[in-house]
Protein backbone atom coordinates (compact mmCIF):
# COMPACT_ATOMS: atom_id res chain seq x y z
CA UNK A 1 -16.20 -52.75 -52.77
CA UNK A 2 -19.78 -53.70 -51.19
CA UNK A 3 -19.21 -51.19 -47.98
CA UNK A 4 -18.36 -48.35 -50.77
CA UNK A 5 -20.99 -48.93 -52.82
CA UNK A 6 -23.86 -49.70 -50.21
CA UNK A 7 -22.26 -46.41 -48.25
CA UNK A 8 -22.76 -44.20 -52.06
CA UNK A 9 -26.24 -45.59 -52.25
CA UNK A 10 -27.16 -44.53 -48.30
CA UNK A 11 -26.09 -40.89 -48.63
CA UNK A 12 -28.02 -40.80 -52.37
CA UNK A 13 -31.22 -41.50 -50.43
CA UNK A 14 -30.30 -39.50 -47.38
CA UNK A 15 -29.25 -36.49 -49.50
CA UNK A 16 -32.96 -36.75 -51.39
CA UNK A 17 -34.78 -36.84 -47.78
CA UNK A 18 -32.84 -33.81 -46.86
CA UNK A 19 -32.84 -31.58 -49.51
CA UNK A 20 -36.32 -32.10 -49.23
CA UNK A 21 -37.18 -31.78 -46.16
CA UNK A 22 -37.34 -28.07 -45.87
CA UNK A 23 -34.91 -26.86 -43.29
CA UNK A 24 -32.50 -25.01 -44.12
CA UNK A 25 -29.94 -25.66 -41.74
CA UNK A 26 -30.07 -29.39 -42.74
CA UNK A 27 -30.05 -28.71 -46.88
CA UNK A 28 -27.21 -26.67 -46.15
CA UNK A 29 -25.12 -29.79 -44.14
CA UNK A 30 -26.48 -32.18 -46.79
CA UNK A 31 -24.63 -29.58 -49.50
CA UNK A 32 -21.48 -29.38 -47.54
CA UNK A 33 -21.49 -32.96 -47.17
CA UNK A 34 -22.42 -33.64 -51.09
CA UNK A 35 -19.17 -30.90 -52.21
CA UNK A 36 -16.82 -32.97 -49.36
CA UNK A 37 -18.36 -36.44 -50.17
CA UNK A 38 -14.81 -37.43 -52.25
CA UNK A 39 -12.63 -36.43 -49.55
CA UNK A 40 -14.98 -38.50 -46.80
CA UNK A 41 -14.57 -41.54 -48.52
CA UNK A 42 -10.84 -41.16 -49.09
CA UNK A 43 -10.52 -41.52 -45.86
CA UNK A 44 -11.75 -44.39 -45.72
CA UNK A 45 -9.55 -46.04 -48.32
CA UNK A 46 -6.35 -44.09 -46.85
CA UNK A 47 -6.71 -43.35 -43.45
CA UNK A 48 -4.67 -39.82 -44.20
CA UNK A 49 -6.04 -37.03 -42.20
CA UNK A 50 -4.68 -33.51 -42.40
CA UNK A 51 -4.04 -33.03 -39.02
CA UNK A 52 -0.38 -33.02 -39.11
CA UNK A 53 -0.51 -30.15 -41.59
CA UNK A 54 -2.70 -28.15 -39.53
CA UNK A 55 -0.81 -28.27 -36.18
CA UNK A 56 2.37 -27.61 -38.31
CA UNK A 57 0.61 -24.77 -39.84
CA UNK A 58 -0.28 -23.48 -36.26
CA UNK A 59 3.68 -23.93 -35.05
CA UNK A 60 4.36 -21.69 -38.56
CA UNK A 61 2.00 -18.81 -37.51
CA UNK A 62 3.32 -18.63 -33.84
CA UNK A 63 6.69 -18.37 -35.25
CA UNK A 64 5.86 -15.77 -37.41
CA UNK A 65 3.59 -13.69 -34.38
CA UNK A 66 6.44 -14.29 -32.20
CA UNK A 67 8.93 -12.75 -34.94
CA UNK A 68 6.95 -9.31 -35.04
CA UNK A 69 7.86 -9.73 -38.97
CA UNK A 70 10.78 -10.67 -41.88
CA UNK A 71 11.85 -8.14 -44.32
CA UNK A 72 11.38 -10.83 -46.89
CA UNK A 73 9.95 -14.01 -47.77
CA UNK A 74 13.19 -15.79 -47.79
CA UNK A 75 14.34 -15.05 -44.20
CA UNK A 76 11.21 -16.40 -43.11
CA UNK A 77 11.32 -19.42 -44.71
CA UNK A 78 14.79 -19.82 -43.54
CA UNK A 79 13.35 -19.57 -39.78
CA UNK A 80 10.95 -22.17 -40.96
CA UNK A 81 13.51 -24.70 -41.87
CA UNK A 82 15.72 -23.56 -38.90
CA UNK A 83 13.19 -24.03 -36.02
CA UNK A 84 11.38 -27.02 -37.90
CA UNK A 85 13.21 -28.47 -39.99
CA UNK A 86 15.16 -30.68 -37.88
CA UNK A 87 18.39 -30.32 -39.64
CA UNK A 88 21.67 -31.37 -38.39
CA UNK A 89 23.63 -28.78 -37.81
């Protein structure tokens, strides 16, 4: 892949100018960017994002506000599946 490849070789020189540069606000995004650099290009090749686990995660943690608690795990997960699962019932 050309795009790949040319794209690896831009952030290699972009990541030296940074981390040189002497500001610290824009070593530290050229770090975060060099530890997340796999998952950025994944992307690319997948188009997967994790927003769907994210907003279920949200619709999990209202559930279990709204509950004011379970005395265990497994009657919580059992809401889970109830309210989300979409099981035929």
């Amino acid at each position: 892949m050309q795009d790949l490849d040319s794209a690896n070789a831009y952030f290699k020189k972009w990541y030296f100018w940074a981390t040189h540069s002497r500001i610290h606000q824009i070593v530290r995004v050229a770090k975060t960017l060099k530890n997340h650099w796999d998952g950025i290009i994944n992307y690319f090749h997948n188009r997967y994002t994790n927003g769907f686990l994210d907003g279920l995660n949200s619709l999990i943690q209202a559930l279990k506000a709204n509950s004011r608690g379970y005395r265990n795990d497994d009657n919580f997960m059992t809401m889970i599946y109830l309210r989300y699962g979409q099981l035929k019932i």
